[in-house]
Protein backbone atom coordinates (compact mmCIF):
# COMPACT_ATOMS: atom_id res chain seq x y z
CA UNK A 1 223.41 137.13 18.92
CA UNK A 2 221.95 140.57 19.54
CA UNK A 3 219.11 141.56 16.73
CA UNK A 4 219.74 145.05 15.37
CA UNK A 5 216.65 147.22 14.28
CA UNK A 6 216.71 150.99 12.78
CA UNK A 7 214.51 153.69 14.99
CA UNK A 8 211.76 154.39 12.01
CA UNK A 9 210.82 157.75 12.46
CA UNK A 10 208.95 160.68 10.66
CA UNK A 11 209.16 163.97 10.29
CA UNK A 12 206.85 166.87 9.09
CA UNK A 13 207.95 169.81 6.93
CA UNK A 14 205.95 172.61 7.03
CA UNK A 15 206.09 175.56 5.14
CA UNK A 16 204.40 179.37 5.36
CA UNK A 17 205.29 182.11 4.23
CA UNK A 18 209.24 180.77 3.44
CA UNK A 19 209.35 179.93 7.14
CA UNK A 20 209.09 176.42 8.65
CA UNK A 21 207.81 175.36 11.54
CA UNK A 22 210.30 173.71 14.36
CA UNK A 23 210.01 172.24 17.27
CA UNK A 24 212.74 173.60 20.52
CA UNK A 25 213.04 170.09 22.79
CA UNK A 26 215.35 169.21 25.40
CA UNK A 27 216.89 165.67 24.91
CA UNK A 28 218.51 165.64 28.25
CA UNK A 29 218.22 167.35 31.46
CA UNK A 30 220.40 170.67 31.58
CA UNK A 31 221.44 170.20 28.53
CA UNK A 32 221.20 172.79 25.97
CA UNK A 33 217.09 172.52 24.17
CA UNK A 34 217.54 171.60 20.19
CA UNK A 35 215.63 172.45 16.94
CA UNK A 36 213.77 169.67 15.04
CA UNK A 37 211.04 169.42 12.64
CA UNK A 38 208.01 167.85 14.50
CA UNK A 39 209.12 164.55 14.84
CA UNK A 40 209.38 161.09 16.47
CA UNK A 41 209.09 157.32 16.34
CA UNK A 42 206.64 155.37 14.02
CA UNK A 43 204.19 153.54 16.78
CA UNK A 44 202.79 149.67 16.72
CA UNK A 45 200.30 149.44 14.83
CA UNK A 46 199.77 152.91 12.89
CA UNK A 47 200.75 153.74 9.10
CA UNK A 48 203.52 156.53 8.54
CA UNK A 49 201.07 158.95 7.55
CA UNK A 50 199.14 158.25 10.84
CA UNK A 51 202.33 159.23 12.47
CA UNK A 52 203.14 161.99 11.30
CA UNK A 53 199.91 163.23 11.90
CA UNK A 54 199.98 162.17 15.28
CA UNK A 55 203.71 163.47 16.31
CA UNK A 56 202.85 166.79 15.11
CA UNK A 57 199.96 167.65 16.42
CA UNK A 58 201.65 166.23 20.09
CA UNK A 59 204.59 168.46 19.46
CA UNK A 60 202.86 171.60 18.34
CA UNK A 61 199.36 171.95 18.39
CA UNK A 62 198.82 171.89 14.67
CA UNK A 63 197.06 169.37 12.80
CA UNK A 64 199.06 168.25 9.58
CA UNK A 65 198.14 166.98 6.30
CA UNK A 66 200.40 165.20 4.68
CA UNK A 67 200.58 165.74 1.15
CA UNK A 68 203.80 164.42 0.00
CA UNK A 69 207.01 162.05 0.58
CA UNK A 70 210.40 163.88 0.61
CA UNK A 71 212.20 161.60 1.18
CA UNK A 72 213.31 158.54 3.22
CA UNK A 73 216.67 158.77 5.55
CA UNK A 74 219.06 156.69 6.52
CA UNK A 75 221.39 158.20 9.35
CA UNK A 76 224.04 156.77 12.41
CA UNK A 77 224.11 158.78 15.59
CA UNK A 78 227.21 158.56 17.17
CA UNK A 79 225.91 160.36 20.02
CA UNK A 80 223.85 157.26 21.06
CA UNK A 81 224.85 155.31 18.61
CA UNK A 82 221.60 154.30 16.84
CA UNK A 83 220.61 154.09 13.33
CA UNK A 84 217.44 156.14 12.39
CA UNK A 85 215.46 155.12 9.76
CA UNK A 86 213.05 158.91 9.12
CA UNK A 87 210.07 159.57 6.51
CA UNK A 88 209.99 163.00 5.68
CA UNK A 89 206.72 164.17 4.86
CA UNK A 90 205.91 167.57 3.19
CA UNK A 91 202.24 169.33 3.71
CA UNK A 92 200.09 171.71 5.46
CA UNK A 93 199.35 172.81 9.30
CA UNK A 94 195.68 173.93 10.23
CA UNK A 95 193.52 173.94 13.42
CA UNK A 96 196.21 175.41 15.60
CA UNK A 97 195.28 174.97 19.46
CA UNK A 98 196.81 177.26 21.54
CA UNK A 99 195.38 175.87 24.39
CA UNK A 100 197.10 171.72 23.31
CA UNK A 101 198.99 170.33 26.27
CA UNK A 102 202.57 169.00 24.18
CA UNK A 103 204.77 166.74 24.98
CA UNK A 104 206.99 167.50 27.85
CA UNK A 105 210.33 167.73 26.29
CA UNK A 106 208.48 170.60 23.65
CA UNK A 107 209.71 173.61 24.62
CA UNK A 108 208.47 175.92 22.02
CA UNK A 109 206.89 175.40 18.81
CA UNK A 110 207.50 178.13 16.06
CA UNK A 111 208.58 179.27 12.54
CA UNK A 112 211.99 180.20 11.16
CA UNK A 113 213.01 181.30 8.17
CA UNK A 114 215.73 179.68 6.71
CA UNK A 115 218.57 182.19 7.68
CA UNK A 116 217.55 181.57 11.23
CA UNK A 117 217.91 177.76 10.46
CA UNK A 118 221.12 178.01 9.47
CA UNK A 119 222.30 180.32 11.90
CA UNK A 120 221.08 177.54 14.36
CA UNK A 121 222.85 174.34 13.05
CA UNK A 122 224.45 173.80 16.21
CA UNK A 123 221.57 173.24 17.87
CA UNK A 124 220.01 171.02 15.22
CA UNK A 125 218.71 167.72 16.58
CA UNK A 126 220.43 165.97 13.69
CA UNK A 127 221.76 167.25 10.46
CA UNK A 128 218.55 165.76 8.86
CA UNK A 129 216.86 168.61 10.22
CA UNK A 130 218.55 170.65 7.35
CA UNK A 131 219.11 168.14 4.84
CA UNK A 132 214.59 167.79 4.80
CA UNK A 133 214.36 171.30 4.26
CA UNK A 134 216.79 171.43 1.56
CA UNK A 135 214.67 168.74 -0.51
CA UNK A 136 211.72 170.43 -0.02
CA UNK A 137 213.28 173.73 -0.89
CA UNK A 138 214.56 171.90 -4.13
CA UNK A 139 211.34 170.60 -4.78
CA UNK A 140 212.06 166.71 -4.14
CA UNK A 141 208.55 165.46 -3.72
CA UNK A 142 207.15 161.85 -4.31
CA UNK A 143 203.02 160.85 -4.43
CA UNK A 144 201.99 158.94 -1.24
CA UNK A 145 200.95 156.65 -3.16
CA UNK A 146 204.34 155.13 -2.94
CA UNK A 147 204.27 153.91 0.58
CA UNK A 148 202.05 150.61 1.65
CA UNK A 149 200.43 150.38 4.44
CA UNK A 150 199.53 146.66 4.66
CA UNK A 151 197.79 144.92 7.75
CA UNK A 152 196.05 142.38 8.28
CA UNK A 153 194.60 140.69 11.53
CA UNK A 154 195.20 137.45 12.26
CA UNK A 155 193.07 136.59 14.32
């Protein structure tokens, strides 16, 4: 019997000056790059919030504070058919580092405002991209307060 696990990811909206701040990645070699929020996959042993912190500042530069929740995610990719399980944080970006060596698959880091956005959604990494700047834009915010980060060491 095969186990099945969601991908538990996070995300970070950031906002300035009604643009947001994307990431341009390639998932696959040759293929065409895509536009995400700074993103990825929650890592053993941190909290979301350390996460989030984390995956932005590796995909852009900036350093994030998180100051609230969106919302949490539940999506099916048919493409590779896994289930993604994403946190969508809202907050700020400071501290940018020109000089930060990003991940590899980063092509560009920048801001769009939302025409852009939605003149891109082809090349959206996943219609969540949208769907997290839509509840921000609508004002969908919950205290961080919400989310537990318990752990404990057994040893």
């Amino acid at each position: 019997m095969m186990i099945w696990k969601p991908n538990v990811t996070v995300a970070a909206v950031a906002e300035q000056e009604n643009k947001f701040l994307l990431v341009e990645e390639t998932v696959s070699p040759g293929a065409i790059t895509l536009l995400n929020q700074p993103a990825g996959h929650l890592e053993a042993g941190e909290s979301l919030i350390q996460a989030v912190v984390r995956e932005t500042l590796e995909e852009t530069g900036y350093t994030f504070t998180p100051e609230w929740l969106i919302g949490i995610y539940h999506w099916h990719s048919s493409d590779n058919n896994t289930t993604y399980l994403r946190f969508a944080f809202s907050g700020d970006v400071s501290d940018f580092d020109p000089d930060y060596v990003r991940e590899a698959c980063i092509v560009n880091a920048g801001w769009y405002a939302m025409p852009q956005i939605e003149e891109l959604t082809m090349r959206h990494r996943s219609p969540l991209v949208k769907q997290c700047i839509q509840d921000f834009s609508a004002n969908k915010r919950y205290p961080l307060e919400i989310l537990t980060h318990y752990n404990f060491d057994l040893t």
